[in-house]
Protein backbone atom coordinates (compact mmCIF):
# COMPACT_ATOMS: atom_id res chain seq x y z
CA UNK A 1 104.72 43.36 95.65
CA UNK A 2 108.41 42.55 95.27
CA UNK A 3 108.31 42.46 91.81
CA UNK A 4 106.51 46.06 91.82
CA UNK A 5 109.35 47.68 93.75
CA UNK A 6 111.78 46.62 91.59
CA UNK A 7 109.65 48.18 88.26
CA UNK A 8 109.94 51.29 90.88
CA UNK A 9 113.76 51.16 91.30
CA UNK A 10 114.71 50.36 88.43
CA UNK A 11 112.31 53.50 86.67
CA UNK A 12 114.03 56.07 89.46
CA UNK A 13 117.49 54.75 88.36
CA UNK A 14 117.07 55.18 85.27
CA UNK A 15 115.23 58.71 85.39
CA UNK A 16 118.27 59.21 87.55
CA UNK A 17 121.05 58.39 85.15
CA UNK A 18 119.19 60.59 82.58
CA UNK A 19 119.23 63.37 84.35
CA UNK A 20 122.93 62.91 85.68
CA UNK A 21 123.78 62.81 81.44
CA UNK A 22 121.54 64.95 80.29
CA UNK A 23 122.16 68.28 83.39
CA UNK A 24 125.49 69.07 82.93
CA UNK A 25 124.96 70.43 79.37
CA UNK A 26 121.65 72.20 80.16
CA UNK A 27 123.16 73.84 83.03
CA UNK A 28 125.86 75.31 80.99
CA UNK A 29 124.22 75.94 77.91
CA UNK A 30 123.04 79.60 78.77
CA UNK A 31 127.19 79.91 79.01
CA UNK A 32 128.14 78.56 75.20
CA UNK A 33 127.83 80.47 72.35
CA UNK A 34 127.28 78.26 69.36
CA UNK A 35 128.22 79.44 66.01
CA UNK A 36 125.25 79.94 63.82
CA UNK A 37 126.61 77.82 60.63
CA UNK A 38 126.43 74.49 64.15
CA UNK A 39 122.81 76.05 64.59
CA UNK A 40 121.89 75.75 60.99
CA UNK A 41 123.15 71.98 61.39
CA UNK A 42 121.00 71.15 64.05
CA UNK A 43 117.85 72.12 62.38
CA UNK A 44 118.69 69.00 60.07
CA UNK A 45 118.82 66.55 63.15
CA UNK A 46 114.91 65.98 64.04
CA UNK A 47 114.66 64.99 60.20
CA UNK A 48 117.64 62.75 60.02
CA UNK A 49 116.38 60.95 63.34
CA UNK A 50 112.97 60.46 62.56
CA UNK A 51 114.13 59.56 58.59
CA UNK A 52 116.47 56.64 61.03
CA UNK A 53 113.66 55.41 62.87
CA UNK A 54 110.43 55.57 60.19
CA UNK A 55 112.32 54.24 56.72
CA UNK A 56 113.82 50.50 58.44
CA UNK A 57 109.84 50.54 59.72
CA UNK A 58 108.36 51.09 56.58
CA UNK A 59 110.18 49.09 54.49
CA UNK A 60 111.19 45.89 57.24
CA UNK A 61 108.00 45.25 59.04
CA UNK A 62 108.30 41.82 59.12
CA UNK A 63 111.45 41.16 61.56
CA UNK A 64 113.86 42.72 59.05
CA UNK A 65 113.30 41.50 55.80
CA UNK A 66 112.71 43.66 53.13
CA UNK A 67 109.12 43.92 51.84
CA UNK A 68 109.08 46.85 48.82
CA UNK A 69 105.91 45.84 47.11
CA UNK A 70 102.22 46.41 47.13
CA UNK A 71 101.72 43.87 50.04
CA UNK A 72 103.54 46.12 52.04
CA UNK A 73 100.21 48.26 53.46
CA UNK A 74 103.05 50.42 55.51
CA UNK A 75 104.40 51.71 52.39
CA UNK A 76 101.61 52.79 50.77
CA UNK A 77 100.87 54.50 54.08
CA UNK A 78 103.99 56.03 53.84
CA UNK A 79 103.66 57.04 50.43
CA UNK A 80 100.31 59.00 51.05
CA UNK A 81 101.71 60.68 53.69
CA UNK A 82 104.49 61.87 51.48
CA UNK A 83 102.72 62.94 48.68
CA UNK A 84 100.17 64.78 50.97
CA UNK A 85 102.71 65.98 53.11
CA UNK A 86 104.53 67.56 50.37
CA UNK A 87 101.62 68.71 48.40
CA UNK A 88 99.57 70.40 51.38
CA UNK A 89 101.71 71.31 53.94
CA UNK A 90 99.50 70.17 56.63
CA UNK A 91 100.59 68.01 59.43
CA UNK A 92 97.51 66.99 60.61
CA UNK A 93 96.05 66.12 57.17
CA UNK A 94 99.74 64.15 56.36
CA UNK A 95 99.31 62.33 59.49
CA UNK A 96 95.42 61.34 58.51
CA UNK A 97 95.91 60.34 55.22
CA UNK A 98 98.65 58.01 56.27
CA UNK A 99 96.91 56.19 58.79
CA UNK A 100 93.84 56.02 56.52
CA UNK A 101 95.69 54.97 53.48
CA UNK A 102 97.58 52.03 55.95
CA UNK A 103 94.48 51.07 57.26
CA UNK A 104 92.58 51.18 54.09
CA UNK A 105 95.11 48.96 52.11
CA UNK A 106 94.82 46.91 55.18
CA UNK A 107 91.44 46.26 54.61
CA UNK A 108 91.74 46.05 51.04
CA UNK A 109 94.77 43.20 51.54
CA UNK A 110 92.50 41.68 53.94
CA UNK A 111 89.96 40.41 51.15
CA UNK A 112 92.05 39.37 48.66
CA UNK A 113 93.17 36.30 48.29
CA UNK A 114 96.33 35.20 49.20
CA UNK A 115 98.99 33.44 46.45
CA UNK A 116 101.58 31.33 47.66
């Protein structure tokens, strides 16, 4: 029970300290005027962060080291995705041909036998 309460604590403190961070600026937001060459900025930052999180998991998946080769079932996830992404437009059909294409070379690393 102990340990429960702290779980509890420490999820309201932290919920707390985001909100005392993250309230000041939304509260006087309506108030700023941006300038719309900082607004044409921002609409690069969901790529850039996502590009930051996605490429070091693509291309590390095993505890950083680098694994660019056709072991790497990730990749050739990622590469579907790309192609199809860029090709069709479609985020649902990027997103499905990724995870089938990982899962698929998965399977297909599965069954082959292994050199080393």
């Amino acid at each position: 029970m102990n340990g429960t309460m702290n779980e509890v604590l420490l999820i309201a403190g932290m919920a707390l300290v985001t909100i005392a961070i993250r309230y000041p600026m939304l509260a006087i937001s309506g108030r700023i005027r941006l300038s719309e060459r900082f607004l044409q900025l921002l609409r690069y930052v969901p790529p850039a962060v996502l590009t930051a999180i996605l490429v070091p998991a693509v291309l590390m998946p095993n505890e950083g080291v680098l694994a660019v080769s056709y072991t790497n079932a990730r990749l050739v996830g990622a590469i579907a995705a790309i192609l199809v992404g860029v090709w069709r437009k479609n985020l649902l059909l990027t997103i499905v041909t990724g995870m089938f294409a990982f899962f698929a070379w998965q399977a297909v690393l599965s069954v082959l036998p292994h050199s080393g």
